[in-house]
C-alpha atoms as a PDB file:
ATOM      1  CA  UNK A   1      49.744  92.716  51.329  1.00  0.00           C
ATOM      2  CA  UNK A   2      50.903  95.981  52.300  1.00  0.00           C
ATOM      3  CA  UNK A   3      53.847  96.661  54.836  1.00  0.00           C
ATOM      4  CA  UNK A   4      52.847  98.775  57.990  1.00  0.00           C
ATOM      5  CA  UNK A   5      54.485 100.959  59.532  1.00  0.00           C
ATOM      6  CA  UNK A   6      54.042 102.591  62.817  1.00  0.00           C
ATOM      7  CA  UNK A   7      55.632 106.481  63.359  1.00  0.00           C
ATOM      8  CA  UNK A   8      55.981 107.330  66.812  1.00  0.00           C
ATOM      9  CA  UNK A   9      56.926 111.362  66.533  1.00  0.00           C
ATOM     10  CA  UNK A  10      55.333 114.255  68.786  1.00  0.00           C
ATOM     11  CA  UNK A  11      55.252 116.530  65.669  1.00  0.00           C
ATOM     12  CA  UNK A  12      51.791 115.842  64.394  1.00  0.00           C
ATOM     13  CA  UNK A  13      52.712 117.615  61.306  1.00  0.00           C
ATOM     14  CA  UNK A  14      55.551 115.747  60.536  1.00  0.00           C
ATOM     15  CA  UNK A  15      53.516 112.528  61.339  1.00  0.00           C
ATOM     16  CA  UNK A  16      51.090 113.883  58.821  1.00  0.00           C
ATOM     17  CA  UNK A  17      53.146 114.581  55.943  1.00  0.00           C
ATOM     18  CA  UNK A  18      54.833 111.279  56.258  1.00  0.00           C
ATOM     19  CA  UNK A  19      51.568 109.293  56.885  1.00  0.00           C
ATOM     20  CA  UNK A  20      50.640 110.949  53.558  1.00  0.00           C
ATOM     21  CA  UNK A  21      53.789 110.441  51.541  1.00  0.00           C
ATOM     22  CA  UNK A  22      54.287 106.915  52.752  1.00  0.00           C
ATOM     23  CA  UNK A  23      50.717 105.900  51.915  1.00  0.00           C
ATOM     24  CA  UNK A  24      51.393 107.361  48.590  1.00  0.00           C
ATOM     25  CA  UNK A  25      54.320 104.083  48.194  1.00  0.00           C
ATOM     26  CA  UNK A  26      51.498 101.534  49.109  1.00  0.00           C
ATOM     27  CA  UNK A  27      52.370 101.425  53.083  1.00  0.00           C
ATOM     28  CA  UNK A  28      49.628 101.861  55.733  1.00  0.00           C
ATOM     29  CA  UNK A  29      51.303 103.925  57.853  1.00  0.00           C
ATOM     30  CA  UNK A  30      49.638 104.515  62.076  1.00  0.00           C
ATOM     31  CA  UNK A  31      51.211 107.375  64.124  1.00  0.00           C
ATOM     32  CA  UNK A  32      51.653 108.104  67.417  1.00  0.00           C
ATOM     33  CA  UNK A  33      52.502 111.381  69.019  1.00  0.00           C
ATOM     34  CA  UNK A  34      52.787 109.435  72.394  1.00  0.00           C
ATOM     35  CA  UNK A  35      55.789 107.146  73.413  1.00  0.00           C
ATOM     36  CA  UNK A  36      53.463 104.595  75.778  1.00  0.00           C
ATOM     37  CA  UNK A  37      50.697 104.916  73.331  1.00  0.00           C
ATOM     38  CA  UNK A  38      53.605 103.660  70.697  1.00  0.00           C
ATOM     39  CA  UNK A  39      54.414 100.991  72.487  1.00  0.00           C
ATOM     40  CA  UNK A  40      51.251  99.426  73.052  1.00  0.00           C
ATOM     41  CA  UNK A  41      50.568 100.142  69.352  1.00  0.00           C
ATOM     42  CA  UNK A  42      53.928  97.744  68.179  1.00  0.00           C
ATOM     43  CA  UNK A  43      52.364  95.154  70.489  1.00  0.00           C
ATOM     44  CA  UNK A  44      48.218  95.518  69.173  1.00  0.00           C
ATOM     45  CA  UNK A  45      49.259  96.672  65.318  1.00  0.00           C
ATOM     46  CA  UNK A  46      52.580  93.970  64.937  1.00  0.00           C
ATOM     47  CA  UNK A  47      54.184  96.942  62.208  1.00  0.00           C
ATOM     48  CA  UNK A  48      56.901  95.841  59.682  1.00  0.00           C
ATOM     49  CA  UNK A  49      58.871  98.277  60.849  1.00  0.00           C
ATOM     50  CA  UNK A  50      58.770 101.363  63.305  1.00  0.00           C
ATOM     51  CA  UNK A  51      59.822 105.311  62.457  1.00  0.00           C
ATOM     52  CA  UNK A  52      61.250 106.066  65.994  1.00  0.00           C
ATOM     53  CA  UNK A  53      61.896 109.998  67.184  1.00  0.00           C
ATOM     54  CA  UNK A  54      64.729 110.603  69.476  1.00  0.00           C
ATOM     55  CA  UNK A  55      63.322 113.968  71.093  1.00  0.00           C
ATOM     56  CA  UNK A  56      59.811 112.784  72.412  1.00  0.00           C
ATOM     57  CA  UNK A  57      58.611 113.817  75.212  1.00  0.00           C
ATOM     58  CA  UNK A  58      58.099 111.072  78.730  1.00  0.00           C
ATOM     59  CA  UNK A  59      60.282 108.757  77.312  1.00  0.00           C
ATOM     60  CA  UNK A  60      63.032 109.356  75.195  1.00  0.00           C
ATOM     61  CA  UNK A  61      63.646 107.370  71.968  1.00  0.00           C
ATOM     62  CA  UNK A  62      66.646 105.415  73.385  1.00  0.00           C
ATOM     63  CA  UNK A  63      64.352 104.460  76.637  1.00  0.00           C
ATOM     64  CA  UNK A  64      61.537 103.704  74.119  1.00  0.00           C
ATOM     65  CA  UNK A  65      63.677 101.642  71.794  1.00  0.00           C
ATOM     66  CA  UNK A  66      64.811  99.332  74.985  1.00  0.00           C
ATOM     67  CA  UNK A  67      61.250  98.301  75.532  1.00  0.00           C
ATOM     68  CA  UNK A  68      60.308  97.725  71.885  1.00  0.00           C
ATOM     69  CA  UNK A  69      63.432  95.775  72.051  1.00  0.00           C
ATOM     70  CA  UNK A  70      61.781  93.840  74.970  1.00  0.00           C
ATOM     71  CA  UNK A  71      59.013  93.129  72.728  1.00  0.00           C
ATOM     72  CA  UNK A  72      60.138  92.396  69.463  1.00  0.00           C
ATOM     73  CA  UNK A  73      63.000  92.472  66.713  1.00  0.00           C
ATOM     74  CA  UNK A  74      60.851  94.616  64.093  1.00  0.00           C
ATOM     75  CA  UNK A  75      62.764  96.756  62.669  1.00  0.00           C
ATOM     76  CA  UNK A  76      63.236 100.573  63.612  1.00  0.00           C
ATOM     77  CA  UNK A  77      64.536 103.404  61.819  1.00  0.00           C
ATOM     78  CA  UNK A  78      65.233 106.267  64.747  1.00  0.00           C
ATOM     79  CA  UNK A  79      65.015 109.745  63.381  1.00  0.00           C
ATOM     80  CA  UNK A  80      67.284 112.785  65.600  1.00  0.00           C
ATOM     81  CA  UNK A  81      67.633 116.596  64.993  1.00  0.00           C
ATOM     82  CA  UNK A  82      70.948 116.178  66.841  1.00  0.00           C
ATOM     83  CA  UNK A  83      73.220 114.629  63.901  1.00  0.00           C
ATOM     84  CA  UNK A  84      75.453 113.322  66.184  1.00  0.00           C
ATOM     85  CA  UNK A  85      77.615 110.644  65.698  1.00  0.00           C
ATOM     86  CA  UNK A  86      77.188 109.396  69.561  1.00  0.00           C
ATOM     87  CA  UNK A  87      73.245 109.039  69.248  1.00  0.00           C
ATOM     88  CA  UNK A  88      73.844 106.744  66.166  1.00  0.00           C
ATOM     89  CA  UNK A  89      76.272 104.722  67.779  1.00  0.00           C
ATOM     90  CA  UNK A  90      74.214 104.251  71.035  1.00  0.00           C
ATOM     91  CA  UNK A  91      71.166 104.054  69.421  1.00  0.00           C
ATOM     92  CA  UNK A  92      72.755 101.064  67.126  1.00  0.00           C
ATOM     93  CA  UNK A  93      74.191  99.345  70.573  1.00  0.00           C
ATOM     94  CA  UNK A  94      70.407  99.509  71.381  1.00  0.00           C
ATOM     95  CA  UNK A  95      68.935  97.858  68.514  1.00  0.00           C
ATOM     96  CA  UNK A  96      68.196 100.186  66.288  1.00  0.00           C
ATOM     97  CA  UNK A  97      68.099  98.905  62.183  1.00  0.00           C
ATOM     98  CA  UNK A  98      69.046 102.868  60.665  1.00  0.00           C
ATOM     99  CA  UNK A  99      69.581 105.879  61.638  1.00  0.00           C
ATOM    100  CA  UNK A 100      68.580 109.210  59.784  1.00  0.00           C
ATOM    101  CA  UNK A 101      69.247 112.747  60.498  1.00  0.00           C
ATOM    102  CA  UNK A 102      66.973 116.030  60.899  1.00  0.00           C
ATOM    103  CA  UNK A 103      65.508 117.346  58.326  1.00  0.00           C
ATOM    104  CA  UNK A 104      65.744 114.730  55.951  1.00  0.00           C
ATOM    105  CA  UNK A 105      64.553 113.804  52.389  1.00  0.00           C
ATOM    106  CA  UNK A 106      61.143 111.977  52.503  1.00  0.00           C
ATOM    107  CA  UNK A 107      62.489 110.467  49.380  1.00  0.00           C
ATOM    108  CA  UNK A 108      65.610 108.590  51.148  1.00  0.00           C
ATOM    109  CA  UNK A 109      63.744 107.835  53.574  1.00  0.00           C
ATOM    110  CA  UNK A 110      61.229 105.458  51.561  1.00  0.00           C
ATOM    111  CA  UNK A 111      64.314 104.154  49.989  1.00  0.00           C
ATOM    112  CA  UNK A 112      65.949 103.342  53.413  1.00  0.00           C
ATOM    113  CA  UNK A 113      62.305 101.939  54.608  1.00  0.00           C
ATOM    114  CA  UNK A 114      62.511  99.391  50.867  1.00  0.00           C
ATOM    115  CA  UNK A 115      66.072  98.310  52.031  1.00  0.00           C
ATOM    116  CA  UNK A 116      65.429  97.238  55.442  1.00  0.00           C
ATOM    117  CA  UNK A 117      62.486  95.389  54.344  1.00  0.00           C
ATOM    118  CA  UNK A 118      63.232  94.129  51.553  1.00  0.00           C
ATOM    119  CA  UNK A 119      66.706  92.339  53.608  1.00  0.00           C
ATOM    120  CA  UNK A 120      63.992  91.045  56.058  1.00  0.00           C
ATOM    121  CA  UNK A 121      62.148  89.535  53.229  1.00  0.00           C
ATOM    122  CA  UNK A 122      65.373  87.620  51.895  1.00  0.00           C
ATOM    123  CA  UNK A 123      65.928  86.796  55.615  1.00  0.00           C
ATOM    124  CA  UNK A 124      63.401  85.066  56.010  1.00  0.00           C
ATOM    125  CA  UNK A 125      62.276  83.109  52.712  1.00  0.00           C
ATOM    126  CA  UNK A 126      66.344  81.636  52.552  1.00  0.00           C
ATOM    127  CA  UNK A 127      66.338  78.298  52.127  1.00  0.00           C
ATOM    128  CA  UNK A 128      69.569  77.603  54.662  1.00  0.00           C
ATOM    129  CA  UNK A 129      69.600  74.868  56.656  1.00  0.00           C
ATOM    130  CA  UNK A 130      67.925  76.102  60.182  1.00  0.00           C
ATOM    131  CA  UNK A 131      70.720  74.787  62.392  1.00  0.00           C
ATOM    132  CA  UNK A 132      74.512  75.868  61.404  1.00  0.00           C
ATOM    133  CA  UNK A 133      77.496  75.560  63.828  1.00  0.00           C
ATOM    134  CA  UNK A 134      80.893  77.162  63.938  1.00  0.00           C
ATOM    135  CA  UNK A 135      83.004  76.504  66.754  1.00  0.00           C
ATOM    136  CA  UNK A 136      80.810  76.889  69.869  1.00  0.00           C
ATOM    137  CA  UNK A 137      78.585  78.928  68.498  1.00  0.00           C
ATOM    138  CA  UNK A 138      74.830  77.342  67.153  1.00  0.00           C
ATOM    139  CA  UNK A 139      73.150  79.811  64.651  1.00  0.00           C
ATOM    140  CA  UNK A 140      69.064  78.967  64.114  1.00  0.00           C
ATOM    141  CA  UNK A 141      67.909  80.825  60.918  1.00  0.00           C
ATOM    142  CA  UNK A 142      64.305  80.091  61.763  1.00  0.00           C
ATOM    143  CA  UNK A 143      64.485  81.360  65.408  1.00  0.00           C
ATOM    144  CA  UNK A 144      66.466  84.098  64.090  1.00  0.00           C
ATOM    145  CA  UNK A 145      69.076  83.622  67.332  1.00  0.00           C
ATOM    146  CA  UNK A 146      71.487  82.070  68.149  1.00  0.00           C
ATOM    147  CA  UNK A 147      73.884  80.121  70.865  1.00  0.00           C
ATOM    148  CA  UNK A 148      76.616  79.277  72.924  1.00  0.00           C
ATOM    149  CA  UNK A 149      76.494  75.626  74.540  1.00  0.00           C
ATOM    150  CA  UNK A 150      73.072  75.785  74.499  1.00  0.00           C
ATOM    151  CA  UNK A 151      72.545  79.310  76.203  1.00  0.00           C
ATOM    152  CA  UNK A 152      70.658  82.185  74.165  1.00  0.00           C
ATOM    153  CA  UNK A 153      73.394  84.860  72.972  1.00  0.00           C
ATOM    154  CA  UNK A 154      70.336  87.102  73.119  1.00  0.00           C
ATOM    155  CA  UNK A 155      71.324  89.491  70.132  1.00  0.00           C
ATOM    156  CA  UNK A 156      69.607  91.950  68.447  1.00  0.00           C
ATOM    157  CA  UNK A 157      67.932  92.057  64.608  1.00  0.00           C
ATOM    158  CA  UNK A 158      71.340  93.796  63.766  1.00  0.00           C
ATOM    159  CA  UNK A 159      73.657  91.343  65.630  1.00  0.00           C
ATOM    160  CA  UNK A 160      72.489  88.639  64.429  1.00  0.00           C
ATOM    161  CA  UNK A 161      72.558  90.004  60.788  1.00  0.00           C
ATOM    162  CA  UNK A 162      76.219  91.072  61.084  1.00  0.00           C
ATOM    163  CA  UNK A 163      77.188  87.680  62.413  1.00  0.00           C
ATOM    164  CA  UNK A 164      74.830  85.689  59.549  1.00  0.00           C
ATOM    165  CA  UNK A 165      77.150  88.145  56.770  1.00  0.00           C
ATOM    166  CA  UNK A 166      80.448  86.742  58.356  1.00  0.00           C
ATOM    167  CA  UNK A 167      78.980  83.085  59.017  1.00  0.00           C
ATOM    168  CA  UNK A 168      77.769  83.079  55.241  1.00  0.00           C
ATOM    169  CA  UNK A 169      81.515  84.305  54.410  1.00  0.00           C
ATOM    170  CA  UNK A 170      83.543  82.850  56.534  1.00  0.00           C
ATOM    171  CA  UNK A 171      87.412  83.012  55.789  1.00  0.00           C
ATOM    172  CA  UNK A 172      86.819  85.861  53.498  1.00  0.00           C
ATOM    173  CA  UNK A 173      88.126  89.583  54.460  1.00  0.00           C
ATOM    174  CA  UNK A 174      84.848  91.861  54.435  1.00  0.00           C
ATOM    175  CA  UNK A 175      85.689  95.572  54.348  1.00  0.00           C
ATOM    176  CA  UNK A 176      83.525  97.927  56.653  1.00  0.00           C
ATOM    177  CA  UNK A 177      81.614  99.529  53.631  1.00  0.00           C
ATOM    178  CA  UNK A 178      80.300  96.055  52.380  1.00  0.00           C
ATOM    179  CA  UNK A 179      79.182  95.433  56.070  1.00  0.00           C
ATOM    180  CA  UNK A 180      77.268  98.177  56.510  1.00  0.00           C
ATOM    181  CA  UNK A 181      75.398  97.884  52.860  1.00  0.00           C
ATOM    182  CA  UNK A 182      74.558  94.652  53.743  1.00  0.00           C
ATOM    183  CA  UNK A 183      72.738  95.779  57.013  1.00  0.00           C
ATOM    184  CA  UNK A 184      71.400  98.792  55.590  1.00  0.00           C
ATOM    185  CA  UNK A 185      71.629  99.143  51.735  1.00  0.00           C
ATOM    186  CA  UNK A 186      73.583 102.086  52.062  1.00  0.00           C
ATOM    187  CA  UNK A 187      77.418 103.021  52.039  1.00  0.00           C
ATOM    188  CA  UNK A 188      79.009 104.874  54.952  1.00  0.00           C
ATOM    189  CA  UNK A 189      81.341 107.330  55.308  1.00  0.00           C
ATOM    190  CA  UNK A 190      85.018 106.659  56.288  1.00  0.00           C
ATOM    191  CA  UNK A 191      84.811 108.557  59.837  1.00  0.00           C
ATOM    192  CA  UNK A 192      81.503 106.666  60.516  1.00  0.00           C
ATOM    193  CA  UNK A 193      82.663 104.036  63.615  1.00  0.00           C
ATOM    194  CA  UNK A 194      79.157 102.467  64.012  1.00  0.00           C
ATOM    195  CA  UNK A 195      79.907  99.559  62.273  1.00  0.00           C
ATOM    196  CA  UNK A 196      82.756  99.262  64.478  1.00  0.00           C
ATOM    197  CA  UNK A 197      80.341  99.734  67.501  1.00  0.00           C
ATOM    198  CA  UNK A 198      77.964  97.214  66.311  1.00  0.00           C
ATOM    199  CA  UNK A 199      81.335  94.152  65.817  1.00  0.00           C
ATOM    200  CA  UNK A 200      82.723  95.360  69.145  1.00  0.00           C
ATOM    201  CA  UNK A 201      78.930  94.284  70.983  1.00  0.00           C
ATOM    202  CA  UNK A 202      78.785  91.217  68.776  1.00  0.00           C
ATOM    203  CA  UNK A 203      82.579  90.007  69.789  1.00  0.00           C
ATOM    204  CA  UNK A 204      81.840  90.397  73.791  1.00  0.00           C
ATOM    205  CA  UNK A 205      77.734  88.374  73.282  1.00  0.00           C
ATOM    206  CA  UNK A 206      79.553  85.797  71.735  1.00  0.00           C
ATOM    207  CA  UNK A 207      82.792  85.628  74.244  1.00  0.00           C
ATOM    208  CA  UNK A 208      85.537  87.053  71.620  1.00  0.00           C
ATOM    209  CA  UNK A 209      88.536  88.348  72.839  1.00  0.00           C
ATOM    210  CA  UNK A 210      89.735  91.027  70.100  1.00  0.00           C
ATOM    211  CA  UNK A 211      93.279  90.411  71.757  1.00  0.00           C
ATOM    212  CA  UNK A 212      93.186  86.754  70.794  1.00  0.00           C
ATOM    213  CA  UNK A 213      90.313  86.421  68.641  1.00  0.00           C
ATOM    214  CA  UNK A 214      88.645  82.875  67.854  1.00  0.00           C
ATOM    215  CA  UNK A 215      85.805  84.028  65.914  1.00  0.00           C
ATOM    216  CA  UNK A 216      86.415  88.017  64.435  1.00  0.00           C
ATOM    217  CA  UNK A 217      89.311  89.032  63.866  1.00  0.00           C
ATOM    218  CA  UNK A 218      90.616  92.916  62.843  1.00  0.00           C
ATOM    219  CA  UNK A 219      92.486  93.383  59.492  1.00  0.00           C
ATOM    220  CA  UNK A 220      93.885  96.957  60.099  1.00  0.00           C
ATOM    221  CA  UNK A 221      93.172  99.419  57.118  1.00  0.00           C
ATOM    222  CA  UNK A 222      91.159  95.640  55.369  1.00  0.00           C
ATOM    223  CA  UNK A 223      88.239  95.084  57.123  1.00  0.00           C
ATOM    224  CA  UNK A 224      87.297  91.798  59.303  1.00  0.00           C
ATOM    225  CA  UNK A 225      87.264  88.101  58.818  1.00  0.00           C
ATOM    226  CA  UNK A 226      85.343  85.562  60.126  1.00  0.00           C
ATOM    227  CA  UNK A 227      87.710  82.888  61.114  1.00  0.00           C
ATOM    228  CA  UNK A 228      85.167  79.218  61.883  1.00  0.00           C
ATOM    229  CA  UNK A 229      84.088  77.178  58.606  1.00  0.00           C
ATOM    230  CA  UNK A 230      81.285  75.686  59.562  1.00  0.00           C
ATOM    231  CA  UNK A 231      80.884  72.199  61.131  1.00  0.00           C
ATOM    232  CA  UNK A 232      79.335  70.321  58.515  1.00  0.00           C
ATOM    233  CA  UNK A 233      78.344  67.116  60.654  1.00  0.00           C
ATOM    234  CA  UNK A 234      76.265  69.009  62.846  1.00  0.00           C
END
């Protein structure tokens, strides 16, 4: 079955192009140059994953990313003319699966849009149990959340992801460039703090004090280690 994706841009010739050169890879691709009209599209159309703008017009991407949030964890690949470092971190903080930069290579692009998918695939055919525990913490593969004495943690697609990498390697040190190929497929480069962002969030859903850590803890100039095995009697 093909993937769909939804592209919610205000440059109808961009949307175009795209629709075009993403249909050529087997996707059926639906646009929208309207942010509201987007949104009710993700709810009607259920995409595999969502090509967000930044710079739309009514609602910005950040605002529209919140209530796609609201609505579901499909994954969303935001697109910016701005290159900056800030929108990628916020727009990660948000819930966003990638970030890519204006103008970019259509080509990378459908390589990016394979990655993602392709990790929600594996995701979800694993054959883990559905119920692990480490410490306080309950993960639930199938639900694709997870929880503290019984209370929703409420993460994000990329949260939980990040937290599944250290549960799945727990005790081992994991440097920041293996993180963020894991999430994304793609290296990043050594000033990129993102990743950084994205542990910081996780560490204060899941009640981790980076002073005294019980769960992540900081290996300065290593990377981060997971520090529960998992409760096997659960």
């Amino acid at each position: 079955m093909k993937k769909k994706i939804l592209i919610i841009d205000d440059d109808l010739k961009l949307n175009y192009k795209l629709k075009k050169y993403l249909g050529s890879f087997d996707f059926d691709v639906i646009t929208s140059t309207n942010p509201h009209v987007g949104i009710k599209k993700n709810q009607s159309e259920k995409p595999d994953l969502i090509i967000l703008d930044y710079m739309i017009p009514e609602l910005n991407g950040f605002e529209v990313l919140k209530v796609i949030r609201k609505q579901s964890n499909v994954p969303v690949i935001m697109l910016t003319a701005r290159g900056d470092v800030t929108d990628r971190i916020i727009g990660l903080e948000l819930g966003a699966d990638d970030y890519l930069s204006k103008p970019f290579e259509p080509r990378e692009l459908v390589a990016r849009i394979h990655a993602i998918i392709k990790r929600t695939v594996e995701d979800s055919s694993q054959t883990n149990k559905s119920l692990r525990k480490f410490g306080y913490i309950v993960i639930d593969n199938n639900k694709h959340t997870a929880f503290i004495n019984e209370e929703d943690i409420l993460l994000t697609n990329m949260e939980f992801n990040v937290l599944k990498i250290f549960t799945n390697n727990a005790g081992k040190v994991l440097e920041r460039n293996y993180l963020m190929e894991k999430l994304s497929g793609f290296n990043i480069d050594s000033f990129d703090r993102s990743i950084d962002i994205l542990i910081s969030r996780l560490r204060k859903k899941i009640l981790d004090d980076p002073k005294n850590p019980q769960y992540i803890k900081t290996l300065r100039g290593a990377g981060y280690i997971f520090l529960k095995e998992e409760i096997y009697d659960f």
